[in-house]
PDB file of N, CA and C in Angstrom:
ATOM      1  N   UNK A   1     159.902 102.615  98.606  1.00  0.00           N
ATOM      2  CA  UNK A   1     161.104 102.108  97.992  1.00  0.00           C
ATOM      3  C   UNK A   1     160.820 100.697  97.486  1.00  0.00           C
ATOM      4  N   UNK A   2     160.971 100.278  96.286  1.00  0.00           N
ATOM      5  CA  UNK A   2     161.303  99.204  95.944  1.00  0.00           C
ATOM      6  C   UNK A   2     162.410  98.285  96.096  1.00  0.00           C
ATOM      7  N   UNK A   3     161.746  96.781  96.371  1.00  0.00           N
ATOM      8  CA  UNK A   3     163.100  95.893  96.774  1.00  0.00           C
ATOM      9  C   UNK A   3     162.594  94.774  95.873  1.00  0.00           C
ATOM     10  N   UNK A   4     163.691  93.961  95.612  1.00  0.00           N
ATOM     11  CA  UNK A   4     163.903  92.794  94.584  1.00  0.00           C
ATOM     12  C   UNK A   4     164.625  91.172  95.807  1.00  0.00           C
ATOM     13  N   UNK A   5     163.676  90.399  95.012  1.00  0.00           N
ATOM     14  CA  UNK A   5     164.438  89.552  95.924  1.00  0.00           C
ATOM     15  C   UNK A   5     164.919  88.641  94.911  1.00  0.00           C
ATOM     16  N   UNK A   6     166.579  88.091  95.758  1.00  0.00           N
ATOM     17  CA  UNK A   6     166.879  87.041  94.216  1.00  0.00           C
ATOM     18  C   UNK A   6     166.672  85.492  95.034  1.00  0.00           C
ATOM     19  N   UNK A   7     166.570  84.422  94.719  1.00  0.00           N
ATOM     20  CA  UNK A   7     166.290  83.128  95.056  1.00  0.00           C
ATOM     21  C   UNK A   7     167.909  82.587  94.928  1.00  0.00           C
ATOM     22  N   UNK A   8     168.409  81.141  94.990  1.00  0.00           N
ATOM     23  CA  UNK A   8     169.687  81.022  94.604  1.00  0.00           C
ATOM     24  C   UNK A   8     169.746  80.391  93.250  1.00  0.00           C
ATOM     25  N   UNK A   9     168.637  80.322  92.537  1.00  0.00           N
ATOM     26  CA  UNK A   9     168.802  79.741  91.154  1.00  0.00           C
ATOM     27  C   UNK A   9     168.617  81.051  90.105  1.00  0.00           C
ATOM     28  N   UNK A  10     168.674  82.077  90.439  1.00  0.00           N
ATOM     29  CA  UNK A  10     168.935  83.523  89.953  1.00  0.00           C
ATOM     30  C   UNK A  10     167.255  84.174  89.830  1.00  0.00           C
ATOM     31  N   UNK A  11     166.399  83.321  90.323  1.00  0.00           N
ATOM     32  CA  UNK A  11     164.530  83.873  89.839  1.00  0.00           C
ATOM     33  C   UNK A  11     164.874  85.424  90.626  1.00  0.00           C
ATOM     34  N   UNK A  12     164.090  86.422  90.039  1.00  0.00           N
ATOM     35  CA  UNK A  12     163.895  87.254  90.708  1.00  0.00           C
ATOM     36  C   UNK A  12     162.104  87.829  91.025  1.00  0.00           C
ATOM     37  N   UNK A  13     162.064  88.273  92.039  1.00  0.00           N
ATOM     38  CA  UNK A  13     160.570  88.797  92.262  1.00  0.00           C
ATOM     39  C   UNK A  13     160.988  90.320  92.493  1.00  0.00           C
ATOM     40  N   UNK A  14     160.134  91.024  92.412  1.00  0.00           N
ATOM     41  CA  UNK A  14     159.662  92.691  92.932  1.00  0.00           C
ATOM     42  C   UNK A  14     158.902  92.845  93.927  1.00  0.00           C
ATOM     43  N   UNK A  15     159.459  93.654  94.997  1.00  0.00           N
ATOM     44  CA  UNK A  15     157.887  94.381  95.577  1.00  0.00           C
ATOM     45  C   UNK A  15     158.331  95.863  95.674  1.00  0.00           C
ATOM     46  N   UNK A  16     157.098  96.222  95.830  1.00  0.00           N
ATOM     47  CA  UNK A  16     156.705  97.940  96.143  1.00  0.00           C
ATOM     48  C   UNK A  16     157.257  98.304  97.351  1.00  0.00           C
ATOM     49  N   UNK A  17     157.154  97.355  98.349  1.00  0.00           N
ATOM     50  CA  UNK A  17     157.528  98.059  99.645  1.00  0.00           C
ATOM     51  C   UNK A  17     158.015  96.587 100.752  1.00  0.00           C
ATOM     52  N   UNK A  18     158.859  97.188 101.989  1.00  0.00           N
ATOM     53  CA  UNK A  18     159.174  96.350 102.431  1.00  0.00           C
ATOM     54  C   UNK A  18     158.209  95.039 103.524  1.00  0.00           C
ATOM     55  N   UNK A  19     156.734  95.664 103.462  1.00  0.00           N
ATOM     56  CA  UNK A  19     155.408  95.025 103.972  1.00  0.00           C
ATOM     57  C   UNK A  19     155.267  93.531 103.074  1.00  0.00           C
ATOM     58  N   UNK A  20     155.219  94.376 101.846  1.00  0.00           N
ATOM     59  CA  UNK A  20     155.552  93.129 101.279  1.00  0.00           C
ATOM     60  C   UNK A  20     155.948  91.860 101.078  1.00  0.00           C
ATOM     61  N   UNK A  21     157.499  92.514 101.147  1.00  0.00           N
ATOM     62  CA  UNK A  21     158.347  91.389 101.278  1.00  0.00           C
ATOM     63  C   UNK A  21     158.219  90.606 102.592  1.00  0.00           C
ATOM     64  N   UNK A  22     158.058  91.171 103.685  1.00  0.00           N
ATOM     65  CA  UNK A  22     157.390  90.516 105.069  1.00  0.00           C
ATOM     66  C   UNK A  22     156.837  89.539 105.020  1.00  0.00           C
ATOM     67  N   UNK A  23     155.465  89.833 104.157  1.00  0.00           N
ATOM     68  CA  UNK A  23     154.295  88.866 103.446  1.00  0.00           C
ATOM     69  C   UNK A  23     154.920  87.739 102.543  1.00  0.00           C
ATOM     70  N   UNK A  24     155.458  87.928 102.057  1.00  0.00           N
ATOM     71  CA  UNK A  24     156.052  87.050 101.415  1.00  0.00           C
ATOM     72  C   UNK A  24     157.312  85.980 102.202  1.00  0.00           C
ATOM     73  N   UNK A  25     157.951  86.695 103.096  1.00  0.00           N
ATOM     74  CA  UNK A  25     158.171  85.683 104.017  1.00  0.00           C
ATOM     75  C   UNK A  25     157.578  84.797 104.806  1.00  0.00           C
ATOM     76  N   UNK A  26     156.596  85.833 105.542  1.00  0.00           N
ATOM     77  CA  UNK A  26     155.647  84.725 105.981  1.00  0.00           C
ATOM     78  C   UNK A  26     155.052  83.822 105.529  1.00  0.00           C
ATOM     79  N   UNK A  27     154.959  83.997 104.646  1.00  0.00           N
ATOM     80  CA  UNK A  27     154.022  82.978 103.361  1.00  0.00           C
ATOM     81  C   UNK A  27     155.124  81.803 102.576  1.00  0.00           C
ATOM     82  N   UNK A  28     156.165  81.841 103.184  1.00  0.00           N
ATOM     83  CA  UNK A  28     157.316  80.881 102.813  1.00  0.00           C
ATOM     84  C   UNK A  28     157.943  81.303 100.997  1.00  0.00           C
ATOM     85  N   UNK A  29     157.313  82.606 100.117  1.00  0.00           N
ATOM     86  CA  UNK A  29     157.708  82.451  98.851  1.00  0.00           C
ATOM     87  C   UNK A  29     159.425  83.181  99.179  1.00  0.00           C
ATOM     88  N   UNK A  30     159.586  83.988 100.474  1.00  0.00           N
ATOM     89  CA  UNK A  30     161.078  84.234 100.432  1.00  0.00           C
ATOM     90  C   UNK A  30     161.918  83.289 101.754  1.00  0.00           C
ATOM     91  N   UNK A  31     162.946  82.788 101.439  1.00  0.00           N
ATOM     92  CA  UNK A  31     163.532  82.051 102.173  1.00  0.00           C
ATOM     93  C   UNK A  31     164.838  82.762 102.837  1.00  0.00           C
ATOM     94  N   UNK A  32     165.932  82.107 103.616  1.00  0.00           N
ATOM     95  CA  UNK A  32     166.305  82.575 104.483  1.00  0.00           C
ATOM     96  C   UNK A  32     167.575  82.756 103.983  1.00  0.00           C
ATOM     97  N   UNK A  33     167.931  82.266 102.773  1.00  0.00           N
ATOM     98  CA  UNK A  33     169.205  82.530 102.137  1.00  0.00           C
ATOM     99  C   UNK A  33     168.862  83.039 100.727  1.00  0.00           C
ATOM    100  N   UNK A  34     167.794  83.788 100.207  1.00  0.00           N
ATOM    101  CA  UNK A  34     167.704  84.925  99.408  1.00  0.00           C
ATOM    102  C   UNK A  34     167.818  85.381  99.314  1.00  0.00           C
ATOM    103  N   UNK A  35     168.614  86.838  98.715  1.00  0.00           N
ATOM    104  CA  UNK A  35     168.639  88.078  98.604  1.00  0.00           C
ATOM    105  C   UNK A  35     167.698  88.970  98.417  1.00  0.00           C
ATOM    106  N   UNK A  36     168.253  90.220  98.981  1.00  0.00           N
ATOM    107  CA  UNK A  36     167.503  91.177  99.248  1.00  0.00           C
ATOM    108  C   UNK A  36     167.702  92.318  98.469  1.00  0.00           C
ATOM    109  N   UNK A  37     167.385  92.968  97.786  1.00  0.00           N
ATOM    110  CA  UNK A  37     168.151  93.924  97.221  1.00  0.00           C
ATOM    111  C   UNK A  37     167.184  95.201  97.465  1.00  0.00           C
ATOM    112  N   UNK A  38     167.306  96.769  97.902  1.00  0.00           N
ATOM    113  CA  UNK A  38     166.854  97.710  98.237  1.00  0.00           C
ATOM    114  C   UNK A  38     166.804  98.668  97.158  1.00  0.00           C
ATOM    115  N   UNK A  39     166.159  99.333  96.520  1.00  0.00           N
ATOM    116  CA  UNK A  39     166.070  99.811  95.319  1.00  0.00           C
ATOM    117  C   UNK A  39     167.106  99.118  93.790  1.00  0.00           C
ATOM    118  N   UNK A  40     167.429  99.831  93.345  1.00  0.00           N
ATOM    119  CA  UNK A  40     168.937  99.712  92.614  1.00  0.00           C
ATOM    120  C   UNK A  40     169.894  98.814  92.872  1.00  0.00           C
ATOM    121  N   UNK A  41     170.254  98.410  93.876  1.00  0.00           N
ATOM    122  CA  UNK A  41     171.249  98.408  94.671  1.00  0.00           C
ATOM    123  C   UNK A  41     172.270  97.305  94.306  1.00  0.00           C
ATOM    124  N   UNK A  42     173.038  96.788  93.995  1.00  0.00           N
ATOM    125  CA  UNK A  42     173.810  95.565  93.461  1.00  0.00           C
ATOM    126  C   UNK A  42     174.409  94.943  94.688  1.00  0.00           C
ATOM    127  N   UNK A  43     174.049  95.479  96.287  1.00  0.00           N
ATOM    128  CA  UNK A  43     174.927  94.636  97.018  1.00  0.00           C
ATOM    129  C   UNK A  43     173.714  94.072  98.011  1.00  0.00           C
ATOM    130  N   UNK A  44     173.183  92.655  97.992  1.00  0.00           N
ATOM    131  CA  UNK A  44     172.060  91.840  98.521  1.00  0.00           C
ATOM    132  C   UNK A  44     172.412  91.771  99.979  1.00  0.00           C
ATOM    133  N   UNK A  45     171.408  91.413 101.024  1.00  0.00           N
ATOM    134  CA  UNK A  45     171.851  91.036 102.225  1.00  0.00           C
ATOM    135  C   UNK A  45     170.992  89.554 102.004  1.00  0.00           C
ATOM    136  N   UNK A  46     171.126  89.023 102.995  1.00  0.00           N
ATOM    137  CA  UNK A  46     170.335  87.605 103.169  1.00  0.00           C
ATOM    138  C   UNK A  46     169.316  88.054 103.900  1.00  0.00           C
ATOM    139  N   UNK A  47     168.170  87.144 103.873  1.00  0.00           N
ATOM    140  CA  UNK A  47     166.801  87.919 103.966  1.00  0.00           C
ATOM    141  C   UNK A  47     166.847  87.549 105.653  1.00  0.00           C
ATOM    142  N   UNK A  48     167.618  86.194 105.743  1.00  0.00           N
ATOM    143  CA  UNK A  48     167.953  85.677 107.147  1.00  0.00           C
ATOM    144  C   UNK A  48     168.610  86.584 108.037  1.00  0.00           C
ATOM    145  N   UNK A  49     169.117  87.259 107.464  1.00  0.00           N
ATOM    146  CA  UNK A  49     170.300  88.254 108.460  1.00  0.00           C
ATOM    147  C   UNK A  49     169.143  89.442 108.716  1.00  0.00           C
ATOM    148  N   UNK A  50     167.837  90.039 107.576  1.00  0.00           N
ATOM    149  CA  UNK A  50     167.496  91.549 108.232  1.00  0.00           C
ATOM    150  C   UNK A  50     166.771  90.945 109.524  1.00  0.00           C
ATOM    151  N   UNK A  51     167.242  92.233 110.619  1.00  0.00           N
ATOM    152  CA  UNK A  51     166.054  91.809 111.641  1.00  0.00           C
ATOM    153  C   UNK A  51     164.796  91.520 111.871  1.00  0.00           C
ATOM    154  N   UNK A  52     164.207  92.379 110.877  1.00  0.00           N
ATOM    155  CA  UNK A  52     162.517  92.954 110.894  1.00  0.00           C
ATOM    156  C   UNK A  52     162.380  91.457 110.008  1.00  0.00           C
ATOM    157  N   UNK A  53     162.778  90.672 109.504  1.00  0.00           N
ATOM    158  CA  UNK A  53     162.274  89.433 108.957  1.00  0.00           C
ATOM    159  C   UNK A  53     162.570  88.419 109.715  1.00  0.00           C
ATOM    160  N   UNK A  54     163.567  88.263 110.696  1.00  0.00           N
ATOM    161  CA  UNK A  54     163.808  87.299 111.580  1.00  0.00           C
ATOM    162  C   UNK A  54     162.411  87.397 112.737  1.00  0.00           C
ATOM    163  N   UNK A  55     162.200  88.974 112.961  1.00  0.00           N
ATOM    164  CA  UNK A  55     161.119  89.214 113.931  1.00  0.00           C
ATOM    165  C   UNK A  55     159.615  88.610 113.531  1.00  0.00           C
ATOM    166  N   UNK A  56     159.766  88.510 111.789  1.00  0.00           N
ATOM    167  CA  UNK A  56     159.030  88.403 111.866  1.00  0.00           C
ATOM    168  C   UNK A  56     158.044  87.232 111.566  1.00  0.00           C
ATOM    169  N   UNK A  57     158.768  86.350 111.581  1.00  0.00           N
ATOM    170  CA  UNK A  57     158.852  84.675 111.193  1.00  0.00           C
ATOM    171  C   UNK A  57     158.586  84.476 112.797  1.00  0.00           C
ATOM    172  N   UNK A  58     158.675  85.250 113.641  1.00  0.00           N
ATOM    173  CA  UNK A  58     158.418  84.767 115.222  1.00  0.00           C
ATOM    174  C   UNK A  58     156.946  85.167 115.472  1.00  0.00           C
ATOM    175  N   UNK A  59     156.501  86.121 115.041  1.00  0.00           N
ATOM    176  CA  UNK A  59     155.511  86.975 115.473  1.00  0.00           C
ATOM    177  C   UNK A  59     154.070  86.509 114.528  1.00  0.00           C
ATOM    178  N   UNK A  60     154.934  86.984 113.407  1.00  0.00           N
ATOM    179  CA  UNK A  60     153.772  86.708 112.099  1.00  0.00           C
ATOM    180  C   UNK A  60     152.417  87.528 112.098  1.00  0.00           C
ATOM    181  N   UNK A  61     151.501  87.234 111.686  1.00  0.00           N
ATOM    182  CA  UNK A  61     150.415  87.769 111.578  1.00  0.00           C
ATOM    183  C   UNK A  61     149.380  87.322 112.134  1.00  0.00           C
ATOM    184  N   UNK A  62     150.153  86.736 113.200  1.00  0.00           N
ATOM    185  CA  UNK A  62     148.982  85.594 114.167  1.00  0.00           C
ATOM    186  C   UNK A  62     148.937  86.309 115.462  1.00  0.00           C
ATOM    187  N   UNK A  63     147.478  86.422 116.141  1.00  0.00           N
ATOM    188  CA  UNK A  63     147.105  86.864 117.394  1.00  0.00           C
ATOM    189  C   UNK A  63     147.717  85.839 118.736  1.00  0.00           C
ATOM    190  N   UNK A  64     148.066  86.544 119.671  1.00  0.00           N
ATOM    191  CA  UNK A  64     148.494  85.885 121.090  1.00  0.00           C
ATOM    192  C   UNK A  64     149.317  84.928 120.822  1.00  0.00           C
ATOM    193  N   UNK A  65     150.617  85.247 119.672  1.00  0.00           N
ATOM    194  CA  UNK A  65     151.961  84.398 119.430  1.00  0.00           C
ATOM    195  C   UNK A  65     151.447  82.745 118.730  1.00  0.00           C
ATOM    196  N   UNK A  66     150.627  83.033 117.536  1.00  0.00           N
ATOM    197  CA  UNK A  66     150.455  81.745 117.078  1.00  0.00           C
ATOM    198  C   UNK A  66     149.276  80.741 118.026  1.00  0.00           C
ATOM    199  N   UNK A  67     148.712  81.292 118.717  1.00  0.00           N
ATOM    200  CA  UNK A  67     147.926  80.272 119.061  1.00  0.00           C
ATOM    201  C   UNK A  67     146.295  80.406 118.310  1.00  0.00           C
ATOM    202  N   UNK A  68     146.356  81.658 117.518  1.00  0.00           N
ATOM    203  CA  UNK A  68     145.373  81.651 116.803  1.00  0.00           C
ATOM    204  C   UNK A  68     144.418  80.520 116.364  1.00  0.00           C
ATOM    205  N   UNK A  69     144.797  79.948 115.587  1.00  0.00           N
ATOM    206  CA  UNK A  69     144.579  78.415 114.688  1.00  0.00           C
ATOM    207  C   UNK A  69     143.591  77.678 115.990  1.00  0.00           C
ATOM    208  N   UNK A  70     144.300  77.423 117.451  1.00  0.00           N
ATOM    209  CA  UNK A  70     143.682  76.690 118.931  1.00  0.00           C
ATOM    210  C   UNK A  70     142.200  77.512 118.988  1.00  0.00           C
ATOM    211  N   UNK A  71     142.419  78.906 119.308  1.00  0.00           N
ATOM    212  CA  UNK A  71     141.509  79.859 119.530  1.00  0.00           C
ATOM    213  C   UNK A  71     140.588  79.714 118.606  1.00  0.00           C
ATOM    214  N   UNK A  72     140.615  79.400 116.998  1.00  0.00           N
ATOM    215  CA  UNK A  72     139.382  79.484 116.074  1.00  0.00           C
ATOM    216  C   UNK A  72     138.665  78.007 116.476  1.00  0.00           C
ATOM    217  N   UNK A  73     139.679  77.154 116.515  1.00  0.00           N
ATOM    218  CA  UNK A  73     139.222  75.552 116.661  1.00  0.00           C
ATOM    219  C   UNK A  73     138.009  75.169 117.943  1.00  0.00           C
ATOM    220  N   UNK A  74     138.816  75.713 119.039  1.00  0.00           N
ATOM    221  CA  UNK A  74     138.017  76.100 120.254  1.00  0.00           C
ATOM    222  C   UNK A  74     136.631  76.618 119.973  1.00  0.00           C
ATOM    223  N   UNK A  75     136.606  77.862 119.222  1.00  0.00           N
ATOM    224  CA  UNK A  75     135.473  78.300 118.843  1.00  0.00           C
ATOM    225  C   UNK A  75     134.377  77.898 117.988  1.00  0.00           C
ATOM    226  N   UNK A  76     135.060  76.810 117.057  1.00  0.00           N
ATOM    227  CA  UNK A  76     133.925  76.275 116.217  1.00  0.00           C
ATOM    228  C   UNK A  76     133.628  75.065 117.047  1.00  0.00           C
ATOM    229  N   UNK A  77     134.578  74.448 117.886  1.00  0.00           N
ATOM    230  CA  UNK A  77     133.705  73.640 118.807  1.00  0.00           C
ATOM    231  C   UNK A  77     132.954  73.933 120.014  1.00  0.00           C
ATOM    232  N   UNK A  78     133.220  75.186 120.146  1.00  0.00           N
ATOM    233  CA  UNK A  78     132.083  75.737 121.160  1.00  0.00           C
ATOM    234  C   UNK A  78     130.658  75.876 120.515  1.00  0.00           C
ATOM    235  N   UNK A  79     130.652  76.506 119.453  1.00  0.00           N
ATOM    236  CA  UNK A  79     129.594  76.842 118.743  1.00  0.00           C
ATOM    237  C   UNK A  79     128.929  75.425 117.995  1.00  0.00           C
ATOM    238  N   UNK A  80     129.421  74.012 117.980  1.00  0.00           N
ATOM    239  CA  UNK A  80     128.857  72.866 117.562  1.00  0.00           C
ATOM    240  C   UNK A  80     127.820  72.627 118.842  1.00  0.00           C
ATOM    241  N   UNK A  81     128.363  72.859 120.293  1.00  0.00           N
ATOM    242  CA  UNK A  81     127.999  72.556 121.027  1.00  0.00           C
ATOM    243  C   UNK A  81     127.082  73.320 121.574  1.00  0.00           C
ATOM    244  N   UNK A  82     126.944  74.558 121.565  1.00  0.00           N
ATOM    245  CA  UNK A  82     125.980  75.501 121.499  1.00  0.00           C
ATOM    246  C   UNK A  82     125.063  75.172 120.634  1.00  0.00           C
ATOM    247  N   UNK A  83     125.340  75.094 119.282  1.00  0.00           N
ATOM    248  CA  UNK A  83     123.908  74.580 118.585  1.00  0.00           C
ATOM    249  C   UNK A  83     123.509  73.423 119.132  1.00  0.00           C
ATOM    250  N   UNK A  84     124.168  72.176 119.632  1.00  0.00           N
ATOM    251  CA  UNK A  84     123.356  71.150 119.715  1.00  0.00           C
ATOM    252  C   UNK A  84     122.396  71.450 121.066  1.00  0.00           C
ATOM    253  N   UNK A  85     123.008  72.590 121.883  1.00  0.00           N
ATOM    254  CA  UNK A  85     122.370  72.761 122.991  1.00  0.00           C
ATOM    255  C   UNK A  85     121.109  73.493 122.601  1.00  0.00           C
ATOM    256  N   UNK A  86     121.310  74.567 121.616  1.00  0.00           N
ATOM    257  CA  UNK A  86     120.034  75.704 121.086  1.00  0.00           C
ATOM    258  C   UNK A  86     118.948  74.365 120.593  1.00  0.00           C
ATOM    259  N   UNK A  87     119.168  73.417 119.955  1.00  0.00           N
ATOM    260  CA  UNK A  87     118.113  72.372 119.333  1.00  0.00           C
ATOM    261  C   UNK A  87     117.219  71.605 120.652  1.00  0.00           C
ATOM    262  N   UNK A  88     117.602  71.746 121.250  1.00  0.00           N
ATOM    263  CA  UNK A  88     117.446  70.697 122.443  1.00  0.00           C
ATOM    264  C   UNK A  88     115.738  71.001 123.096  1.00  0.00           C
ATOM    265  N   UNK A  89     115.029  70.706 123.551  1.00  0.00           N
ATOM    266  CA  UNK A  89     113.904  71.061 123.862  1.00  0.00           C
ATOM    267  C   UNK A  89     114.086  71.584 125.192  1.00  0.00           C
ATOM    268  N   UNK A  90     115.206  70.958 126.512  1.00  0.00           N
ATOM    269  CA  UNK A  90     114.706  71.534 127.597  1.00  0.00           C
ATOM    270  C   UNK A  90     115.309  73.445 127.847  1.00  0.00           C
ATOM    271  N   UNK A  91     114.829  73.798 128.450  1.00  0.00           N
ATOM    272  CA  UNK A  91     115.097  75.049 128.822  1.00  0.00           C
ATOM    273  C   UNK A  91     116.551  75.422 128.923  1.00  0.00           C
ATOM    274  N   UNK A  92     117.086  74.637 130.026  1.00  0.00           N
ATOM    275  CA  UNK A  92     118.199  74.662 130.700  1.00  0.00           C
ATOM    276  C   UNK A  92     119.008  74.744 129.847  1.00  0.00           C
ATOM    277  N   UNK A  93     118.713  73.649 128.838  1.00  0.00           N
ATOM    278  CA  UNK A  93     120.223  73.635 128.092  1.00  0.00           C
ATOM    279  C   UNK A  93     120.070  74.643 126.491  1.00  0.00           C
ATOM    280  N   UNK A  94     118.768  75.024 126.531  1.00  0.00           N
ATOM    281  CA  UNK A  94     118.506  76.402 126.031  1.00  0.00           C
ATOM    282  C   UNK A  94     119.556  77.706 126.363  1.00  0.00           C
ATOM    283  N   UNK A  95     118.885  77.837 127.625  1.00  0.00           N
ATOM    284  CA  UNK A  95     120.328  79.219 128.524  1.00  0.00           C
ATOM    285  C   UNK A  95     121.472  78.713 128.092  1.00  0.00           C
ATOM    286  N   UNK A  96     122.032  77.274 128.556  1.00  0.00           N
ATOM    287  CA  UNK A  96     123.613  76.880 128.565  1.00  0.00           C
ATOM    288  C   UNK A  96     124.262  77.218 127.008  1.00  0.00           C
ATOM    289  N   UNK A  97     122.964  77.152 125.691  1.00  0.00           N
ATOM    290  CA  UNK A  97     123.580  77.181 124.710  1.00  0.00           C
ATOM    291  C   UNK A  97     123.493  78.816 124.254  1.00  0.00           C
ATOM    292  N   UNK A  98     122.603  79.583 124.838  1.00  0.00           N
ATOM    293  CA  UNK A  98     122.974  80.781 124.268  1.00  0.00           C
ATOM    294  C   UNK A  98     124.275  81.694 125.349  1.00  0.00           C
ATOM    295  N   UNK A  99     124.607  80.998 126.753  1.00  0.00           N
ATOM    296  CA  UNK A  99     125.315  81.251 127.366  1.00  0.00           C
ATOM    297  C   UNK A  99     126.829  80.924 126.811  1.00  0.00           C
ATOM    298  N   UNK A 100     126.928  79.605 126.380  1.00  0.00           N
ATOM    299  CA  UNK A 100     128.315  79.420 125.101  1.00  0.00           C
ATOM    300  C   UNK A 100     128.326  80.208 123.813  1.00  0.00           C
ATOM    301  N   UNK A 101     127.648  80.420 123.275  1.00  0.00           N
ATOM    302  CA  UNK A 101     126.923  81.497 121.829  1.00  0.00           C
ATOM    303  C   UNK A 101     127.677  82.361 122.078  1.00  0.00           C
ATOM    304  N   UNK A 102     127.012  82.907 123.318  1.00  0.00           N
ATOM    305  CA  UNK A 102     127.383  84.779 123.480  1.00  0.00           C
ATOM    306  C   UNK A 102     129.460  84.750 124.159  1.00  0.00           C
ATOM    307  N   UNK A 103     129.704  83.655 125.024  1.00  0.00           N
ATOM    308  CA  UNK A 103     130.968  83.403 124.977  1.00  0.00           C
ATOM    309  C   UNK A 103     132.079  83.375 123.638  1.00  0.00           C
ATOM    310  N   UNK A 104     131.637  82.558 123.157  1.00  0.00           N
ATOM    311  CA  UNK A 104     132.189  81.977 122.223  1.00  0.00           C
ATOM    312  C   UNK A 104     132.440  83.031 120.984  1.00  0.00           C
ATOM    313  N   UNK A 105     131.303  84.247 120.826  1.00  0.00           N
ATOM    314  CA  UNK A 105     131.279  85.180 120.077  1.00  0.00           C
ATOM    315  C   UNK A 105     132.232  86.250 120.645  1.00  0.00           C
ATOM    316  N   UNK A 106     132.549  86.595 121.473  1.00  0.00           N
ATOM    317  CA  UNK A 106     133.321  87.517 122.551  1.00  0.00           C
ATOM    318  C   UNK A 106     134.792  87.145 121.906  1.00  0.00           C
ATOM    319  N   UNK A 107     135.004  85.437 122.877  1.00  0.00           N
ATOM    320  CA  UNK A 107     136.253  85.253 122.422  1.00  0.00           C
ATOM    321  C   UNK A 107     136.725  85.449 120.643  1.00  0.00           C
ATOM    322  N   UNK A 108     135.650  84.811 119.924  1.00  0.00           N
ATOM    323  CA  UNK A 108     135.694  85.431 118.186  1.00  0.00           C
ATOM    324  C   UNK A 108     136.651  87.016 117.840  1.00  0.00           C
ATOM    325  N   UNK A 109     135.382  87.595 118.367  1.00  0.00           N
ATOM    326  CA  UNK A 109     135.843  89.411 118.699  1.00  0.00           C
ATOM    327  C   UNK A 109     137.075  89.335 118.687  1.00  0.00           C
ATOM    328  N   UNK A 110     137.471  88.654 120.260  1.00  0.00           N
ATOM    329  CA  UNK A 110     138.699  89.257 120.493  1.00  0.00           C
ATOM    330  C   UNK A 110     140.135  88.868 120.021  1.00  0.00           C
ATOM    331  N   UNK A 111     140.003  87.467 119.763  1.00  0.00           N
ATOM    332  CA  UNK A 111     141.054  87.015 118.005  1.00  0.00           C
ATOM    333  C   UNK A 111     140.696  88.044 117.214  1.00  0.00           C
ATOM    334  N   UNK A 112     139.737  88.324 116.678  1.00  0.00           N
ATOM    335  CA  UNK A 112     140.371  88.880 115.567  1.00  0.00           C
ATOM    336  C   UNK A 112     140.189  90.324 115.310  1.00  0.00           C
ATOM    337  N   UNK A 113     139.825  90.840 116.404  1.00  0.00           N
ATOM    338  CA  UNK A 113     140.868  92.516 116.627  1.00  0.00           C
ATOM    339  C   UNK A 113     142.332  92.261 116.840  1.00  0.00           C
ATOM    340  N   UNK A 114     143.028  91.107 118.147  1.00  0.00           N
ATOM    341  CA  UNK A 114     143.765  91.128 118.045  1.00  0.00           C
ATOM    342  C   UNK A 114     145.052  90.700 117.028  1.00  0.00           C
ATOM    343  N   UNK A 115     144.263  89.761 116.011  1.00  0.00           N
ATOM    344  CA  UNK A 115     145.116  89.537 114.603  1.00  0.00           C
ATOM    345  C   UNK A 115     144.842  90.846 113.926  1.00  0.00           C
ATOM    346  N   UNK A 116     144.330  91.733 114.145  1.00  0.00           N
ATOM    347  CA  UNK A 116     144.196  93.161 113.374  1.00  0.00           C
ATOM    348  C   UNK A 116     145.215  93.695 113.701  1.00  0.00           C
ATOM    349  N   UNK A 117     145.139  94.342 115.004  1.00  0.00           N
ATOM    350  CA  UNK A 117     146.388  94.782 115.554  1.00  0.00           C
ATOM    351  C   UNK A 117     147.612  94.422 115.384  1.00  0.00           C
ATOM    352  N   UNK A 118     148.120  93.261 115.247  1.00  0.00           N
ATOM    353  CA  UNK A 118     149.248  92.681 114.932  1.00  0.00           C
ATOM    354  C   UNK A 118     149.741  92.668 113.712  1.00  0.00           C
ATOM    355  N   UNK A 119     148.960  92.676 112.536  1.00  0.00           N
ATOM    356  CA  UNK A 119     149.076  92.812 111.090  1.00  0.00           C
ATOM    357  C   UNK A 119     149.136  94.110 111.128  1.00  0.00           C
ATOM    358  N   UNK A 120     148.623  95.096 111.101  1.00  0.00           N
ATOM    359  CA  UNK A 120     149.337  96.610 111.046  1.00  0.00           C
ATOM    360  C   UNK A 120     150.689  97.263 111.315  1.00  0.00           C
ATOM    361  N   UNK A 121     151.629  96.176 112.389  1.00  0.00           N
ATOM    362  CA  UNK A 121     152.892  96.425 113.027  1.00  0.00           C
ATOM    363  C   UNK A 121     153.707  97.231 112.663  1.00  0.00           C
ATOM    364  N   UNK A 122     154.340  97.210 110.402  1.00  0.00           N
ATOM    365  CA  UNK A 122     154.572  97.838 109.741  1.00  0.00           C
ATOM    366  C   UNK A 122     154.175  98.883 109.124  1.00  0.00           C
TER     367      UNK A 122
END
């Protein structure tokens, strides 16, 4: 089904489906006092009022409720520190850096299956 969204200065956009328009909320191009319109339809709701868009301004497309963004950051500073450890001549801190490596790659994994999972919802 196609839906139309109107802005309050009359712009209108299209989408194909209501995934879409999701995306487009999340992405801030639909706001919370826009209309919604469901095929044809001449009578709008506010995009603020459907549920599945209120849900989804909470949820989003982010793994373990938005902490995504921490989880990648974490990881590229694990992996700075792992390399400086892989450069290092002694042994020890040889192991310690392929011991953060192989961590640090795990936790990777598991962001972003779980931002997989979460983006499919619809």
């Amino acid at each position: 089904m196609k839906y139309r969204v109107r802005n309050e200065v009359g712009e209108e956009l299209q989408f194909s489906s209501f995934r879409e328009v999701e995306r487009a909320w999340l992405l801030g191009l639909v706001e919370p006092t826009d209309l919604v319109f469901e095929g044809e339809g001449k009578v709008g709701r506010r995009a603020g009022a459907l549920p599945l868009l209120r849900a989804a301004r909470t949820t989003g497309e982010s793994a373990w409720r938005g902490a995504w963004f921490l989880w990648v950051v974490i990881g590229v500073a694990g992996a700075t520190i792992a390399l400086r450890l892989l450069a290092s001549p002694s042994p020890v801190a040889i192991i310690a850096g392929l011991v953060i490596t192989f961590a640090i790659s795990g936790l990777m994994v598991r962001v972003t299956i779980t931002a997989h999972r979460r983006s499919r919802r619809i």
